[in-house]
C-alpha atoms as a PDB file:
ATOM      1  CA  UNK A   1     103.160 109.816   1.208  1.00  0.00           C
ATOM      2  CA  UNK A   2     104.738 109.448   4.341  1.00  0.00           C
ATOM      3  CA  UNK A   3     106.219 106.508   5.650  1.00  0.00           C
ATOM      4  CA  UNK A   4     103.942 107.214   8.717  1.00  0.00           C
ATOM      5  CA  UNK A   5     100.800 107.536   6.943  1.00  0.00           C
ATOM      6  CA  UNK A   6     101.510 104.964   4.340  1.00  0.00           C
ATOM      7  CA  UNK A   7     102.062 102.105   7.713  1.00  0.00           C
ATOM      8  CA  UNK A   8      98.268 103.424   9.332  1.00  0.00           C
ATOM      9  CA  UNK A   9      96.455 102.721   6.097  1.00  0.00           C
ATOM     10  CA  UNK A  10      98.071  99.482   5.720  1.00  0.00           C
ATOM     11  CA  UNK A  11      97.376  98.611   8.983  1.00  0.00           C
ATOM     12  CA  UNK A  12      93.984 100.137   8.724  1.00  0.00           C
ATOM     13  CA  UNK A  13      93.892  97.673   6.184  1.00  0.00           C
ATOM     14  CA  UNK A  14      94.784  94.687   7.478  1.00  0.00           C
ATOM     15  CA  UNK A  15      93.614  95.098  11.377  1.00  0.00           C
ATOM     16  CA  UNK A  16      89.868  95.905   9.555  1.00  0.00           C
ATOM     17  CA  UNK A  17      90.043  92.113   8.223  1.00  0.00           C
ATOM     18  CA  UNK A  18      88.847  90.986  11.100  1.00  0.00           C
ATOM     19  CA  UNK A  19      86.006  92.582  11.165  1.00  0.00           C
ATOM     20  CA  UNK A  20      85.580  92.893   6.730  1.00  0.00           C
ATOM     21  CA  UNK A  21      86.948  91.423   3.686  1.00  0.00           C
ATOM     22  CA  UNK A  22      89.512  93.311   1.490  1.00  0.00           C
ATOM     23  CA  UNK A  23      90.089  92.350  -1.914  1.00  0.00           C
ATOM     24  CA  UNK A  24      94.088  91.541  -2.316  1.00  0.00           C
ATOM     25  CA  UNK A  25      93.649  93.997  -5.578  1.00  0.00           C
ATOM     26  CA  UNK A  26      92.674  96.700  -3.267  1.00  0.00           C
ATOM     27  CA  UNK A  27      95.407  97.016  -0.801  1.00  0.00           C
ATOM     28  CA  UNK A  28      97.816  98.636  -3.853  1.00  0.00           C
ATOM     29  CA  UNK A  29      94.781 100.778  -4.106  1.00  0.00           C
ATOM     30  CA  UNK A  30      94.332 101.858  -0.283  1.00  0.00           C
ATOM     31  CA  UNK A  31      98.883 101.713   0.042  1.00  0.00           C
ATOM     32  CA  UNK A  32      98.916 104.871  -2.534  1.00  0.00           C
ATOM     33  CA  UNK A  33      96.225 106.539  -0.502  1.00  0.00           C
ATOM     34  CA  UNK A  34      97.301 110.010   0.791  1.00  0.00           C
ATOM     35  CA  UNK A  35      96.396 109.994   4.393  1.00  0.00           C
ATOM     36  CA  UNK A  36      97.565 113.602   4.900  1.00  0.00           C
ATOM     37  CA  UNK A  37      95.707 115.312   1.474  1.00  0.00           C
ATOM     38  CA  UNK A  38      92.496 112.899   1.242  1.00  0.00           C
ATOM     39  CA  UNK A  39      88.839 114.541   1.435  1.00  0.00           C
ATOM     40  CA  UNK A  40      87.493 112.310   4.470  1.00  0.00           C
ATOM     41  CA  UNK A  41      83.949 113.198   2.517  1.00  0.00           C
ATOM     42  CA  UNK A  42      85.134 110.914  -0.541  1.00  0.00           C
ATOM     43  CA  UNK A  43      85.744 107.620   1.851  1.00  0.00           C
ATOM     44  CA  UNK A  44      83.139 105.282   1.361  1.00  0.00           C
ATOM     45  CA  UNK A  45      82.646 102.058   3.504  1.00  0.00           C
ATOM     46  CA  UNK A  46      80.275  98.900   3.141  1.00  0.00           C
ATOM     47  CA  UNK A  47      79.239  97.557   6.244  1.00  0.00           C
ATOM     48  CA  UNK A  48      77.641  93.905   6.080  1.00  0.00           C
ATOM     49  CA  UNK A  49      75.458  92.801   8.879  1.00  0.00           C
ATOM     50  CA  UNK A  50      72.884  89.929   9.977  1.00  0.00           C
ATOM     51  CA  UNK A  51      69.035  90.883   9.711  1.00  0.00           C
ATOM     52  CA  UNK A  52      68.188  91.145  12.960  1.00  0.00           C
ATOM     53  CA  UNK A  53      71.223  94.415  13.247  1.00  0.00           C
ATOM     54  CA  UNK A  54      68.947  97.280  12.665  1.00  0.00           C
ATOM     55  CA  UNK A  55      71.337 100.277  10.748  1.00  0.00           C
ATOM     56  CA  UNK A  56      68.893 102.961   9.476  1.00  0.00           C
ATOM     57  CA  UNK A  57      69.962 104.060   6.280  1.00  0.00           C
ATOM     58  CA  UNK A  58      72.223 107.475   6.697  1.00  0.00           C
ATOM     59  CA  UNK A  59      72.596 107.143  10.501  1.00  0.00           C
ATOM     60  CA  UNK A  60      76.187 105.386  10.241  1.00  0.00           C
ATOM     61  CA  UNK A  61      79.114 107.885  11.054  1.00  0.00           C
ATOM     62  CA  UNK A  62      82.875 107.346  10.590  1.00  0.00           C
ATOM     63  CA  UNK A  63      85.047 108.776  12.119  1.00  0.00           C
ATOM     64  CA  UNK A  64      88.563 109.440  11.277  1.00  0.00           C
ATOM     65  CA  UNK A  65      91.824 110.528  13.257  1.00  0.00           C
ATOM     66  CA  UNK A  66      95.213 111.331  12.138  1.00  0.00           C
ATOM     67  CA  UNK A  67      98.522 112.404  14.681  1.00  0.00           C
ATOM     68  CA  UNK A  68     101.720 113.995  12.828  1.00  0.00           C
ATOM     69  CA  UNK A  69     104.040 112.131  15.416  1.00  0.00           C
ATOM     70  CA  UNK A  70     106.902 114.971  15.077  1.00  0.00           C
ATOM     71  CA  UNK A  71     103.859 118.248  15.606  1.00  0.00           C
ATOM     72  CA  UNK A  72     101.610 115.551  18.633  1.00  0.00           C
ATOM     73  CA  UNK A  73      98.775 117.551  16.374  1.00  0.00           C
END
């Protein structure tokens, strides 16, 4: 993996703490992540919220972005 890719998920990692809670045993996990070669269908994501939040089930969408820095594409 490049060094690139391997800093976003890490990052990805860490700046989503705020907002979640990721296991310490996971982050070796999500660092070997491919960012470049993963099936975006395969990610998975648990989103925890207070009753009165109304998510239907299904209706949640995630949407994911990568930039090569040396091809801007």
């Amino acid at each position: 993996m490049s060094h690139w890719a391997r800093a976003f998920v890490v990052s990805s990692a860490v700046l989503l703490s705020g907002c979640a809670s990721v296991p310490l045993t996971s982050l070796p996990k999500l660092m070997s992540l491919d960012a470049e070669t993963i099936d975006p269908a395969t990610l998975e994501l648990a989103v925890l919220h207070s009753d009165n939040v109304g998510i239907a089930p299904g209706t949640a969408k995630i949407s994911v972005e990568l930039t090569d820095e040396r091809s801007g594409q």
